[in-house]
PDB file of N, CA and C in Angstrom:
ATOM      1  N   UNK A   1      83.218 124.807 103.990  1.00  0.00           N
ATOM      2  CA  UNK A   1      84.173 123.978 103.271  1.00  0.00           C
ATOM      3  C   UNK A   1      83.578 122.575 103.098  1.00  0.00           C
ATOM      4  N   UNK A   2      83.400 121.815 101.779  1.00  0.00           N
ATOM      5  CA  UNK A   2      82.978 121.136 101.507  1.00  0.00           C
ATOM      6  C   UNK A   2      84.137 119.596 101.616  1.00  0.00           C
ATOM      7  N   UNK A   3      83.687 118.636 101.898  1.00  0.00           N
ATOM      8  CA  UNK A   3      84.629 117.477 101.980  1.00  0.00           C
ATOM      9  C   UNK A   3      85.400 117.546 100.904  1.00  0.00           C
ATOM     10  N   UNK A   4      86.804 116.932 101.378  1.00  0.00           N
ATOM     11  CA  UNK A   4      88.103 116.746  99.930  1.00  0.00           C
ATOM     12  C   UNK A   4      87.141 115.414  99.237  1.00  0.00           C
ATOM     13  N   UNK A   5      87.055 115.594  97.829  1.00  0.00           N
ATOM     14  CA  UNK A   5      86.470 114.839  96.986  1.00  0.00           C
ATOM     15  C   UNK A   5      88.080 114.399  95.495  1.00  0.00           C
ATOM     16  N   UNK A   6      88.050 113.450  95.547  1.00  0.00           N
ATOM     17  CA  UNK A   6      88.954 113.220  94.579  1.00  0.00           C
ATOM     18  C   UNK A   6      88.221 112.851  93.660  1.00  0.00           C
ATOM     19  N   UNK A   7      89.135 113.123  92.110  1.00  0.00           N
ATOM     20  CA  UNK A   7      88.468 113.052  91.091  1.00  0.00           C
ATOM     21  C   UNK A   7      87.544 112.055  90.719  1.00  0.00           C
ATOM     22  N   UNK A   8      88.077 110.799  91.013  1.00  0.00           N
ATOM     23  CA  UNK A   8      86.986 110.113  90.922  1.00  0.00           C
ATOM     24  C   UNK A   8      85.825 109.686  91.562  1.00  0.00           C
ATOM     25  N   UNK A   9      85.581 110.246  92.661  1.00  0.00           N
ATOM     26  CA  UNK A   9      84.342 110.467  93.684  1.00  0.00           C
ATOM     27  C   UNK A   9      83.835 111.856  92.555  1.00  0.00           C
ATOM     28  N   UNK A  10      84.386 112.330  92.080  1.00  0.00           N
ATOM     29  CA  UNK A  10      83.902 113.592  91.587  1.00  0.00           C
ATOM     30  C   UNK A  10      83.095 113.142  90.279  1.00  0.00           C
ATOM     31  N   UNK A  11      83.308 111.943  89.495  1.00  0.00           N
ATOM     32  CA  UNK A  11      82.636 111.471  88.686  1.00  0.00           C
ATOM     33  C   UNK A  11      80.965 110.751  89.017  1.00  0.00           C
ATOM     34  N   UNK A  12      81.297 110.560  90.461  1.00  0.00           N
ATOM     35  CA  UNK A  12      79.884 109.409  90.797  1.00  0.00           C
ATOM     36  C   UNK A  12      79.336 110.335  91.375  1.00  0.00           C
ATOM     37  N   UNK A  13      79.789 111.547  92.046  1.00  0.00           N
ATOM     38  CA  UNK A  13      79.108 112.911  92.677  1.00  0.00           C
ATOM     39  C   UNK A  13      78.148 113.247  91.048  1.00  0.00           C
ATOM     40  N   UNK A  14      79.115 113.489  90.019  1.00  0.00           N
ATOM     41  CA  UNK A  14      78.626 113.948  88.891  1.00  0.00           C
ATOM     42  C   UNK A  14      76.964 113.014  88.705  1.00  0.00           C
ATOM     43  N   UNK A  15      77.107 112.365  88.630  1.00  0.00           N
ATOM     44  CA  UNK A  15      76.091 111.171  88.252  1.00  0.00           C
ATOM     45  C   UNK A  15      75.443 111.277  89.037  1.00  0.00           C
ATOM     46  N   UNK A  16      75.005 111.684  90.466  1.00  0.00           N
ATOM     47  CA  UNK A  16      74.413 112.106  91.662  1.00  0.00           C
ATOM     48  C   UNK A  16      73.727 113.438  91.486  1.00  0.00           C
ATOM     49  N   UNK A  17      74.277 113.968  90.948  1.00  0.00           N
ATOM     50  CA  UNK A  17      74.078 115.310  90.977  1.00  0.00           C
ATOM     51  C   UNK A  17      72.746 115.634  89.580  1.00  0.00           C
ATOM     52  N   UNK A  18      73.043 114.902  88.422  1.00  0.00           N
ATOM     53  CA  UNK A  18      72.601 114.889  87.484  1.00  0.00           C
ATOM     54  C   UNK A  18      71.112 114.518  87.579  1.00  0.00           C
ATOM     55  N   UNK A  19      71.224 113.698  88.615  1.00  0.00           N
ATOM     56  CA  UNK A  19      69.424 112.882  89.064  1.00  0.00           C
ATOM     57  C   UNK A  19      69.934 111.729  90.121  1.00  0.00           C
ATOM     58  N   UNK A  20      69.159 112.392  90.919  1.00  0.00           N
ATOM     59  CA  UNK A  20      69.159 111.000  92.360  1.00  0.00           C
ATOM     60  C   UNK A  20      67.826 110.914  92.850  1.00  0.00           C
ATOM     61  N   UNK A  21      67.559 110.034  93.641  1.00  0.00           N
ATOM     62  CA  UNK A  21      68.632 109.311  93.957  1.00  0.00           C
ATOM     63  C   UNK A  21      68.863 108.109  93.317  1.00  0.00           C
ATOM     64  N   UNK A  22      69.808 107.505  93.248  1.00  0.00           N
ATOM     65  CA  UNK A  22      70.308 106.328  92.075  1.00  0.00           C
ATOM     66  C   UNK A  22      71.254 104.877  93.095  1.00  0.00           C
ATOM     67  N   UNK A  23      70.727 104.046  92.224  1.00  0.00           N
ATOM     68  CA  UNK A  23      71.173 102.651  92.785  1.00  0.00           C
ATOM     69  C   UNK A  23      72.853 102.736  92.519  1.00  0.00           C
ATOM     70  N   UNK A  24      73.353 101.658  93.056  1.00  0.00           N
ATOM     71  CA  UNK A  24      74.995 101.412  92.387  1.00  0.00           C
ATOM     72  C   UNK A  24      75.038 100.637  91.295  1.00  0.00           C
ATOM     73  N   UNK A  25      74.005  99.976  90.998  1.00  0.00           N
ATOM     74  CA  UNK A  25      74.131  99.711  89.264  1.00  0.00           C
ATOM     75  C   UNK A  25      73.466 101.084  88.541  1.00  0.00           C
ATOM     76  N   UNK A  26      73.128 101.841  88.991  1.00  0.00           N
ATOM     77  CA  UNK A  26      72.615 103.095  88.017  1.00  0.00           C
ATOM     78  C   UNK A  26      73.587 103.944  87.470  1.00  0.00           C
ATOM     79  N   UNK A  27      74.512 104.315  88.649  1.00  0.00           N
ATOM     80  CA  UNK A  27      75.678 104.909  88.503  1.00  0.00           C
ATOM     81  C   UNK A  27      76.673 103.909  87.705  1.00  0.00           C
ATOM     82  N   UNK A  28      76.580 102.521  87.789  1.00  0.00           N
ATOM     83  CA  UNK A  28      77.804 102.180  87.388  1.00  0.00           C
ATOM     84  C   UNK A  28      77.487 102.542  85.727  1.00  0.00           C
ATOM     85  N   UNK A  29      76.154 102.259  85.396  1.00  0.00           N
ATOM     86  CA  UNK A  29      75.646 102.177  83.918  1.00  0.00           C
ATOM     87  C   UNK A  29      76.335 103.706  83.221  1.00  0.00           C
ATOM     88  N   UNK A  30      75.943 104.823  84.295  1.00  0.00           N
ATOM     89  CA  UNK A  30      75.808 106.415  83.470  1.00  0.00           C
ATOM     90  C   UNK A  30      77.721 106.531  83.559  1.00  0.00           C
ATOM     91  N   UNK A  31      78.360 105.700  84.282  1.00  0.00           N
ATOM     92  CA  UNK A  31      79.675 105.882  84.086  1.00  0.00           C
ATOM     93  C   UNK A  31      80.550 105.205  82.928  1.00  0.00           C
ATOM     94  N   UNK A  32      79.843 103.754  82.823  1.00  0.00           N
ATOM     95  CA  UNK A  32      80.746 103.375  81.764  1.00  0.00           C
ATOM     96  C   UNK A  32      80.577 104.011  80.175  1.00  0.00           C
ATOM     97  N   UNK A  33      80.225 104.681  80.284  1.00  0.00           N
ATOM     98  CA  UNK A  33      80.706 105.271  78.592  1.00  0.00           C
ATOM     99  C   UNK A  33      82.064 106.384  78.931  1.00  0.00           C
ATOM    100  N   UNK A  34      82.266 106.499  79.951  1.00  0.00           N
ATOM    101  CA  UNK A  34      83.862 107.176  80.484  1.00  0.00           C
ATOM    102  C   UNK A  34      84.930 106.287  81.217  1.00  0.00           C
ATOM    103  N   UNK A  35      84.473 105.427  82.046  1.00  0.00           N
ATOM    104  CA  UNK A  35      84.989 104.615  82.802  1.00  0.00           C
ATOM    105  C   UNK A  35      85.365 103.153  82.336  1.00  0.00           C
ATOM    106  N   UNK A  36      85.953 102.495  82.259  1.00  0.00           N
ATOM    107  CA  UNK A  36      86.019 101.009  82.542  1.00  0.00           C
ATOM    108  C   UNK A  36      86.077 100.314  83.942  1.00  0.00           C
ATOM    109  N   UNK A  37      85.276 100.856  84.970  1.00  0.00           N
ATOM    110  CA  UNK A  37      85.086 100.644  86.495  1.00  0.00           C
ATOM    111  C   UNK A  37      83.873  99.433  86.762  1.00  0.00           C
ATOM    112  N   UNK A  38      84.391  98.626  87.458  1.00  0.00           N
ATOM    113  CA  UNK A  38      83.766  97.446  87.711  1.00  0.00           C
ATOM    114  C   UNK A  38      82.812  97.783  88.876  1.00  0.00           C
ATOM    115  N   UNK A  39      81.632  96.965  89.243  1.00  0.00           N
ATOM    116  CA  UNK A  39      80.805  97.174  90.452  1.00  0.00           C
ATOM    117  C   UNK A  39      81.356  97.529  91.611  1.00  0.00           C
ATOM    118  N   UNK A  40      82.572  96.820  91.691  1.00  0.00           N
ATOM    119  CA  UNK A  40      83.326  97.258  93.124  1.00  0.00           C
ATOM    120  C   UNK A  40      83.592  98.366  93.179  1.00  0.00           C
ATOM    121  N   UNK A  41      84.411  99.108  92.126  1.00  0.00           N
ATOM    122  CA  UNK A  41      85.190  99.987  92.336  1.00  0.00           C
ATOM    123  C   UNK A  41      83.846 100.963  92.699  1.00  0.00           C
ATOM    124  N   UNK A  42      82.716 101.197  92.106  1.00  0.00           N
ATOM    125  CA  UNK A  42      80.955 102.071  92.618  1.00  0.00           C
ATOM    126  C   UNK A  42      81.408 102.079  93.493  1.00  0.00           C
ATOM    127  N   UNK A  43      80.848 100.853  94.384  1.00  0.00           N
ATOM    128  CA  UNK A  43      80.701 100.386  95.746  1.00  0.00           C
ATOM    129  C   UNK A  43      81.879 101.368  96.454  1.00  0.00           C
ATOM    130  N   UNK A  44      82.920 101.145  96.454  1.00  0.00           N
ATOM    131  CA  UNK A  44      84.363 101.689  97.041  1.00  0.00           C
ATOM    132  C   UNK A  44      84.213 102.978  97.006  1.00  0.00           C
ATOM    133  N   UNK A  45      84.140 103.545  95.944  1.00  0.00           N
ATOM    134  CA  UNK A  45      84.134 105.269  95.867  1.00  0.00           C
ATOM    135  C   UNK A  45      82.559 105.657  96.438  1.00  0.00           C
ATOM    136  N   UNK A  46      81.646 105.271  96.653  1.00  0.00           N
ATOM    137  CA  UNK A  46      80.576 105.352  97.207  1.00  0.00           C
ATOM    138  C   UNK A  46      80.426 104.864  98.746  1.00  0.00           C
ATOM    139  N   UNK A  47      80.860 104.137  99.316  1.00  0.00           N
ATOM    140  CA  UNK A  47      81.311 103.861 100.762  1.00  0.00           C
ATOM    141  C   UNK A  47      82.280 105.652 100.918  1.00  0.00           C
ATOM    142  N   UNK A  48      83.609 105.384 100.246  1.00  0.00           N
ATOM    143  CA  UNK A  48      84.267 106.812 100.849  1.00  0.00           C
ATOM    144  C   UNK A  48      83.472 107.999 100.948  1.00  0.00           C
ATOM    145  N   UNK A  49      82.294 108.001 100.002  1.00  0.00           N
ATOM    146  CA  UNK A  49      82.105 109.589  99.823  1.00  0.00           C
ATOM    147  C   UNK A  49      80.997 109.348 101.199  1.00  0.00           C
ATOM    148  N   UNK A  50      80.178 108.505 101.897  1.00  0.00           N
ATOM    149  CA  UNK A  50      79.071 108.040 102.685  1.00  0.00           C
ATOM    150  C   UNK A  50      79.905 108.353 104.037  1.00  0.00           C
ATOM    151  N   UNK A  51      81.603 107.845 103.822  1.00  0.00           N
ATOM    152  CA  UNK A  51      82.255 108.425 105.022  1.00  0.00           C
ATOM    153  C   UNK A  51      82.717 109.995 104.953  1.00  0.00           C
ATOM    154  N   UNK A  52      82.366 110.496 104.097  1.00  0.00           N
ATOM    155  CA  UNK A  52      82.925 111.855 103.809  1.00  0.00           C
ATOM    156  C   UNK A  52      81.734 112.810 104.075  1.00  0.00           C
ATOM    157  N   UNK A  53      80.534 111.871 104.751  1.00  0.00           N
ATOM    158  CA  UNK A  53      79.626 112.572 104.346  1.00  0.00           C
ATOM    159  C   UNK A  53      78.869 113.218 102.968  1.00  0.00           C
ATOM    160  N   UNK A  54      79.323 113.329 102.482  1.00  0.00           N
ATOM    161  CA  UNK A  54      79.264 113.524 100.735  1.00  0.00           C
ATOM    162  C   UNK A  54      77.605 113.155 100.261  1.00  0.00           C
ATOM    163  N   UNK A  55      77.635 111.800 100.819  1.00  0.00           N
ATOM    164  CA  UNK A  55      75.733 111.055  99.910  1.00  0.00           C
ATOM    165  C   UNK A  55      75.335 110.662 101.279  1.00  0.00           C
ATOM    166  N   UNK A  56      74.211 110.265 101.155  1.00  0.00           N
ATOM    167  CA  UNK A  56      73.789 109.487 102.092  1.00  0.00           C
ATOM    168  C   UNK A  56      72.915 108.277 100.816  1.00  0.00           C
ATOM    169  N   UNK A  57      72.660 107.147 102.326  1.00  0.00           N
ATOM    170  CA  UNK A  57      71.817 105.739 101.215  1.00  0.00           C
ATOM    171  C   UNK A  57      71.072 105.632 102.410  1.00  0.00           C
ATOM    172  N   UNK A  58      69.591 105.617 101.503  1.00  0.00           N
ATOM    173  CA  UNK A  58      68.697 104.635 102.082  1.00  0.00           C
ATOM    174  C   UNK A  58      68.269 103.620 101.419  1.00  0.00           C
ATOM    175  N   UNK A  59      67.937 102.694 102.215  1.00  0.00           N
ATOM    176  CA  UNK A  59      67.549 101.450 101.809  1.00  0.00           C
ATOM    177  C   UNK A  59      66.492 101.575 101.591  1.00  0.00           C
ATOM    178  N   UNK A  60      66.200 100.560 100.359  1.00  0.00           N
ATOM    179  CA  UNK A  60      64.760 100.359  99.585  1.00  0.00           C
ATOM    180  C   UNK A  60      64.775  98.731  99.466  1.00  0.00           C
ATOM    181  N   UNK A  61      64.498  98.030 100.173  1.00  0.00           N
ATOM    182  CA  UNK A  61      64.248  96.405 100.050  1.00  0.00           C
ATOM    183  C   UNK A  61      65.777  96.024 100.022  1.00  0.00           C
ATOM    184  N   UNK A  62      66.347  95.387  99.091  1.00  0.00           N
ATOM    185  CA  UNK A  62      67.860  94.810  98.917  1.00  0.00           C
ATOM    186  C   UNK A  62      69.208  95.937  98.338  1.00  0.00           C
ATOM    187  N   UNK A  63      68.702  96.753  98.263  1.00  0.00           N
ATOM    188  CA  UNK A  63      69.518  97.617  97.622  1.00  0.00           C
ATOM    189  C   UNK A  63      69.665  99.074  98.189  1.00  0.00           C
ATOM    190  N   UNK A  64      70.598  99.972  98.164  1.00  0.00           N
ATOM    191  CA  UNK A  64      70.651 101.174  98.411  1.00  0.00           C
ATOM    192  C   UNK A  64      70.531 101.944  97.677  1.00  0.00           C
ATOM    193  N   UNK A  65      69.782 103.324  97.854  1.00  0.00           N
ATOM    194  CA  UNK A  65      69.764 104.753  96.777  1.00  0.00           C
ATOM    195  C   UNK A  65      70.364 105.749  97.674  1.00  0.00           C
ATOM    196  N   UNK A  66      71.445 105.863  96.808  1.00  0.00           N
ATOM    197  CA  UNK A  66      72.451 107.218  96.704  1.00  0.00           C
ATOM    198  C   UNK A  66      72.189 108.899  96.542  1.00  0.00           C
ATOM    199  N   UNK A  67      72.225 109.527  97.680  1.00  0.00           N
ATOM    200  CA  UNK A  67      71.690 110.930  96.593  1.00  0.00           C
ATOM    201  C   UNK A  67      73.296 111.613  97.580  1.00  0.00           C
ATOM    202  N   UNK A  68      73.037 112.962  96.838  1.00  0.00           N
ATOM    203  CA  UNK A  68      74.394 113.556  97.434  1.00  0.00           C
ATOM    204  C   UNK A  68      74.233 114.355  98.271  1.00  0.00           C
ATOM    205  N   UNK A  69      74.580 115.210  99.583  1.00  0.00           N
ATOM    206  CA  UNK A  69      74.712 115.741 100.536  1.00  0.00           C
ATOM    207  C   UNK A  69      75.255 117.028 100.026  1.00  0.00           C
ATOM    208  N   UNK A  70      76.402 116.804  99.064  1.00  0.00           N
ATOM    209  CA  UNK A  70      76.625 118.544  98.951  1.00  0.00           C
ATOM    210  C   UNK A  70      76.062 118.842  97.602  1.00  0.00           C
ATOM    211  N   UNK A  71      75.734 120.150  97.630  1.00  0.00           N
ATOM    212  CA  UNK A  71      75.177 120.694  96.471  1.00  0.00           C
ATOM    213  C   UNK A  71      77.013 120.553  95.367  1.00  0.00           C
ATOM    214  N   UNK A  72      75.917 120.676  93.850  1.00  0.00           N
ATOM    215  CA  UNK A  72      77.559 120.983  93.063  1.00  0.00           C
ATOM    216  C   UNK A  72      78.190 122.308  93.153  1.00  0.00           C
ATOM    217  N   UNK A  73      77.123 123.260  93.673  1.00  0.00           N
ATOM    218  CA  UNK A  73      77.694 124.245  93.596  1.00  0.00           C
ATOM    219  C   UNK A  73      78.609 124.910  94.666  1.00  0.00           C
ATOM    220  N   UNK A  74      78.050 124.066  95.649  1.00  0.00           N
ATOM    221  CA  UNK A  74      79.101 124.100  97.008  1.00  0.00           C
ATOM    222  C   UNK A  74      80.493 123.675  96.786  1.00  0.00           C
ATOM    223  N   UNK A  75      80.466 122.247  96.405  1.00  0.00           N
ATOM    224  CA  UNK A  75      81.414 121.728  95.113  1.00  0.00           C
ATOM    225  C   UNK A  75      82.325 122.773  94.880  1.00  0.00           C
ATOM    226  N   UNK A  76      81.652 123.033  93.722  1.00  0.00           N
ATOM    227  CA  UNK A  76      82.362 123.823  92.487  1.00  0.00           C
ATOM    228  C   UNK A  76      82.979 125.055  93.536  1.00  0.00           C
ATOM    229  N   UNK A  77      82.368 125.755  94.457  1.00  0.00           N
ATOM    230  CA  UNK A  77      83.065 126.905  94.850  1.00  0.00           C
ATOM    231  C   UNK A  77      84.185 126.224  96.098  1.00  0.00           C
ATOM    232  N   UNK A  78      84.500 125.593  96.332  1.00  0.00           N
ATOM    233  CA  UNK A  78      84.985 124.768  97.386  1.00  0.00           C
ATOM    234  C   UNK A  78      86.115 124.703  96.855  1.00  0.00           C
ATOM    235  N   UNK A  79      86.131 123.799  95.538  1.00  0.00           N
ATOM    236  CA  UNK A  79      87.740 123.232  94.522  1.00  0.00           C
ATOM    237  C   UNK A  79      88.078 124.585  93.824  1.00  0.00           C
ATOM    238  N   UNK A  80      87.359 125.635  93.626  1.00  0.00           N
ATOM    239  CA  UNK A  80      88.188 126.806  92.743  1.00  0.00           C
ATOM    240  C   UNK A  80      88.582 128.022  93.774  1.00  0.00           C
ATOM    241  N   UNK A  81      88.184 127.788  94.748  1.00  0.00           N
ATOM    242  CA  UNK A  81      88.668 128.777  96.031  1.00  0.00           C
ATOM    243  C   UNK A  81      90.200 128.098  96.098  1.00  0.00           C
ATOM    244  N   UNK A  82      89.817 126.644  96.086  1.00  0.00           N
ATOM    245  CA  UNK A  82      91.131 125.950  96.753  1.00  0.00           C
ATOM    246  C   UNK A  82      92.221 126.222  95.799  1.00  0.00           C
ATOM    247  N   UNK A  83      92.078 126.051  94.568  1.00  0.00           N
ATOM    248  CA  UNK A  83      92.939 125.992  93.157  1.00  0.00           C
ATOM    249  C   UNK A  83      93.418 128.074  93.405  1.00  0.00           C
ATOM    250  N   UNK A  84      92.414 128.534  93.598  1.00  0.00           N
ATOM    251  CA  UNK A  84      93.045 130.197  93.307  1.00  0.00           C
ATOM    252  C   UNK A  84      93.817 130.146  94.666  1.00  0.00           C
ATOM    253  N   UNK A  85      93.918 129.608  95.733  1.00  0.00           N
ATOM    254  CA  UNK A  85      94.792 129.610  96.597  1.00  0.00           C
ATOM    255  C   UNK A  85      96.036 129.085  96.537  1.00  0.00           C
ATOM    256  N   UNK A  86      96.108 127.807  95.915  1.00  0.00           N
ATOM    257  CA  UNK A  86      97.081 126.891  95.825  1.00  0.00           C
ATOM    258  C   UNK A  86      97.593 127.633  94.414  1.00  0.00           C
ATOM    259  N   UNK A  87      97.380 128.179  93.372  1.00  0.00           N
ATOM    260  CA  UNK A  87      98.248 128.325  92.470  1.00  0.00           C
ATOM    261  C   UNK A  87      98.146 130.093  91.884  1.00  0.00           C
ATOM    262  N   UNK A  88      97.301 130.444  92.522  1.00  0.00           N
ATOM    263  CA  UNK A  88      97.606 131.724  92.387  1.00  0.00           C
ATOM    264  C   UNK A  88      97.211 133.049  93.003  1.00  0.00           C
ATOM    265  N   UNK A  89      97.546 132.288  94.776  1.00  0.00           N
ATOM    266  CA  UNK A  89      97.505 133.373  95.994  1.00  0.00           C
ATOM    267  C   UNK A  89      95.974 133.810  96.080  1.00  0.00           C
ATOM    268  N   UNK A  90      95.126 133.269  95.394  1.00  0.00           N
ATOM    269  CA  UNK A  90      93.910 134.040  95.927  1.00  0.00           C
ATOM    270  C   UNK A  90      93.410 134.562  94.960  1.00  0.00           C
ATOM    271  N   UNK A  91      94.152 134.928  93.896  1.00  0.00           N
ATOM    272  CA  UNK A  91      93.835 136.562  92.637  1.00  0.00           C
ATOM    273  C   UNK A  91      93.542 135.615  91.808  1.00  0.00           C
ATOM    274  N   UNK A  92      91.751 136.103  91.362  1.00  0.00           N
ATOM    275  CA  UNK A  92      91.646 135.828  90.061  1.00  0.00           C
ATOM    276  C   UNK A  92      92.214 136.391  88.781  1.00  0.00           C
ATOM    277  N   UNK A  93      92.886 137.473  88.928  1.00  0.00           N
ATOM    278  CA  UNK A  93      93.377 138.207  87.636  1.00  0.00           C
ATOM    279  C   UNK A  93      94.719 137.182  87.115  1.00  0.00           C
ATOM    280  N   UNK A  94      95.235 136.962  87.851  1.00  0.00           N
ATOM    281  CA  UNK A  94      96.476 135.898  87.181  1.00  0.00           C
ATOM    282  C   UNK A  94      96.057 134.398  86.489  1.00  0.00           C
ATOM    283  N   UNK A  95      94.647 134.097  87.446  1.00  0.00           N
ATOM    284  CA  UNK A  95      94.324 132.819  86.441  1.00  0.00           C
ATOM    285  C   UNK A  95      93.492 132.778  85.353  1.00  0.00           C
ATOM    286  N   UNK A  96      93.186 134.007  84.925  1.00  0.00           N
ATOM    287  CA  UNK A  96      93.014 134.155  83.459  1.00  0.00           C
ATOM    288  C   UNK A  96      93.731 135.054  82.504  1.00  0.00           C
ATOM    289  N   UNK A  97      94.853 135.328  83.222  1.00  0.00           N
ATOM    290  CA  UNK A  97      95.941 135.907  82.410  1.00  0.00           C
ATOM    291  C   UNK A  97      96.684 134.496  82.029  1.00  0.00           C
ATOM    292  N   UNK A  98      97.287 133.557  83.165  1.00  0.00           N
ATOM    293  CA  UNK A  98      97.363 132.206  82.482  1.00  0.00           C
ATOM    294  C   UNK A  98      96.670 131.613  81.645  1.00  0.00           C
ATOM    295  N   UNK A  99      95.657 131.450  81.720  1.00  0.00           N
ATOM    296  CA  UNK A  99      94.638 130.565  80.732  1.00  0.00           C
ATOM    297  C   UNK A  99      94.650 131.072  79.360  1.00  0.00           C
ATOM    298  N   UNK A 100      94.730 132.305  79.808  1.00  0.00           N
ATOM    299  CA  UNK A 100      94.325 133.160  78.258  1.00  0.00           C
ATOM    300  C   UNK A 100      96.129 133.293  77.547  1.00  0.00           C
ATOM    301  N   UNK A 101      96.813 133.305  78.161  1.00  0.00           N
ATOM    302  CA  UNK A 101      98.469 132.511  77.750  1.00  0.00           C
ATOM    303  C   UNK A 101      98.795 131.660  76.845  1.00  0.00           C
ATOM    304  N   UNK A 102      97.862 130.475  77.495  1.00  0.00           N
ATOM    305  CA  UNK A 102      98.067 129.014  77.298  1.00  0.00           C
ATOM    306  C   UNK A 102      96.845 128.249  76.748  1.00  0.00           C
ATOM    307  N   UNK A 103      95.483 128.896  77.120  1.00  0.00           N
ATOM    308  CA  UNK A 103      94.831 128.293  75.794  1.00  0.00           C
ATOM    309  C   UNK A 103      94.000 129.731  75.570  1.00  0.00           C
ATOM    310  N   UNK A 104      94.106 130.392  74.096  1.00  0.00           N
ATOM    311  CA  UNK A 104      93.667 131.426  73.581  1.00  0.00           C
ATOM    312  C   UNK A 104      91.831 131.698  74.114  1.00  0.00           C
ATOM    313  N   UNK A 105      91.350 133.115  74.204  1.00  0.00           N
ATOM    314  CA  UNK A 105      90.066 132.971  74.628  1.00  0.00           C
ATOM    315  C   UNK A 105      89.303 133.385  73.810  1.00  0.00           C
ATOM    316  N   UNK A 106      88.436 132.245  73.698  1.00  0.00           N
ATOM    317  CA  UNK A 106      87.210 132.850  72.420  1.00  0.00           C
ATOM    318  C   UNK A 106      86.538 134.057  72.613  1.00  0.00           C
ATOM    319  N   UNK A 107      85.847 134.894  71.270  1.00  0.00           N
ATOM    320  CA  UNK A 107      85.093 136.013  71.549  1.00  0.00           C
ATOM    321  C   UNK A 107      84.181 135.657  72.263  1.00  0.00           C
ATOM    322  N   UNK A 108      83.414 134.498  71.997  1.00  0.00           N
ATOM    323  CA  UNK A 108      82.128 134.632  73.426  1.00  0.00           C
ATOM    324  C   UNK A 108      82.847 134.454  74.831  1.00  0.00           C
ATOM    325  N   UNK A 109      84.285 133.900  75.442  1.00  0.00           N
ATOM    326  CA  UNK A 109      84.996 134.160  76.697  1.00  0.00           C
ATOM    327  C   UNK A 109      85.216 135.559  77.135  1.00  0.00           C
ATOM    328  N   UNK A 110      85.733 136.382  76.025  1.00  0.00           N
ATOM    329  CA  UNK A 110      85.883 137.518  76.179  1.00  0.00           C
ATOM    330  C   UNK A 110      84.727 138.432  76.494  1.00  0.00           C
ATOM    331  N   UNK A 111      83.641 138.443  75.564  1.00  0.00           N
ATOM    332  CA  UNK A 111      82.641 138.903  75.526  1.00  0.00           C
ATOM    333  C   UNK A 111      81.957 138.884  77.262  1.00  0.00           C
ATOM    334  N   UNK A 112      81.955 137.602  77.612  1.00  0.00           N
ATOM    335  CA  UNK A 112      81.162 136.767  79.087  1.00  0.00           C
ATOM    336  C   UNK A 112      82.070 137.369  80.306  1.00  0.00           C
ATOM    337  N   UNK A 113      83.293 137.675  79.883  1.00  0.00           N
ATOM    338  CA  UNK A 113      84.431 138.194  81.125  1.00  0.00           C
ATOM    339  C   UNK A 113      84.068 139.663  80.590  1.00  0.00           C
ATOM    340  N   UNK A 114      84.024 140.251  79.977  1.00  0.00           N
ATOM    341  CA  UNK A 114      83.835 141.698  79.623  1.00  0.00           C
ATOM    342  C   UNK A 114      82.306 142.213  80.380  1.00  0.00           C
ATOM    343  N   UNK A 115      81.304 141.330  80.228  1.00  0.00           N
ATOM    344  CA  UNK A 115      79.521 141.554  80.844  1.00  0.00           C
ATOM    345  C   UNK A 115      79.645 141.328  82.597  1.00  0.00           C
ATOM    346  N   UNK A 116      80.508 140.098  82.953  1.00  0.00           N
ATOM    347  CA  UNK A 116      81.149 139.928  84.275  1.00  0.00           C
ATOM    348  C   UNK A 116      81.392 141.075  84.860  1.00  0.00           C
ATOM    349  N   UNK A 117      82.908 141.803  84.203  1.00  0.00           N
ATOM    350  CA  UNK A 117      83.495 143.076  85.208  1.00  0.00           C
ATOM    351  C   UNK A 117      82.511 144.409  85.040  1.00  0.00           C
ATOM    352  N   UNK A 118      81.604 144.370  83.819  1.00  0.00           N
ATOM    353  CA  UNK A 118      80.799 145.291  83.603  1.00  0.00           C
ATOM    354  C   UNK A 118      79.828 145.359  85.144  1.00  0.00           C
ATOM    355  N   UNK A 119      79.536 144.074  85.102  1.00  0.00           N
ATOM    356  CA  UNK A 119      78.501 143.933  86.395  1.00  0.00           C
ATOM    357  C   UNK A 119      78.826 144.305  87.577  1.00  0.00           C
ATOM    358  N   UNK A 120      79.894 144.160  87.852  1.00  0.00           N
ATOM    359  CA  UNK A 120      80.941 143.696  89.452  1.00  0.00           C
ATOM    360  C   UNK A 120      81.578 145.369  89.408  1.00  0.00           C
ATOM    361  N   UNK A 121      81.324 146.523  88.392  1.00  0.00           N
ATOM    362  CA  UNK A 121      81.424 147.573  88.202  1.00  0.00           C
ATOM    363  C   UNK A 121      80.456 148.480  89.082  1.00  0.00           C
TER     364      UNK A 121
END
């Protein structure tokens, strides 16, 4: 089980993940074309994730480089274990009977879930 990461640690993870290790002006740069987040707020969500274990920093002269501790894919299976638990008991079959409900699924979705159960066959 990977540390609780909130969404916006999940953005500077993103930026971590993409290429590290990276300064806190590096990250702040690859964020603002999504963000309007000031140096502090880096700093802040980058301290939490350092207590979360999440990155570690080493120092290079005056400054710190950031890299991340969990893989994304640890990540990624961590928050969708949690989500099929929290909203639909565990079963993947109901959360793409929802999805496919509520937003229609393209032929290449279909196609990619059809080669999936083919496999897992």
């Amino acid at each position: 089980m990977t540390a609780s990461i909130t969404d916006a640690e999940a953005i500077v993870m993103e930026v971590l993940w993409t290429s590290a290790p990276r300064t806190t002006e590096e990250i702040l740069a690859a964020v603002t074309t999504t963000q309007a987040w000031q140096l502090g707020t880096v700093k802040s969500l980058l301290n939490r994730l350092l207590k979360k274990n999440a990155v570690k920093a080493e120092q290079e002269g005056r400054r710190y480089l950031y890299t991340p501790l969990i893989s994304r894919d640890d990540y990624l299976s961590s928050e969708s274990a949690g989500l099929l638990d929290r909203l639909f008991g565990g079963r993947v079959a109901p959360l793409v009977a929802h999805f496919s409900a509520h937003r229609p699924l393209s032929k290449r979705d279909i196609a990619e879930l059809r080669k999936l159960l083919d496999r897992l066959e």
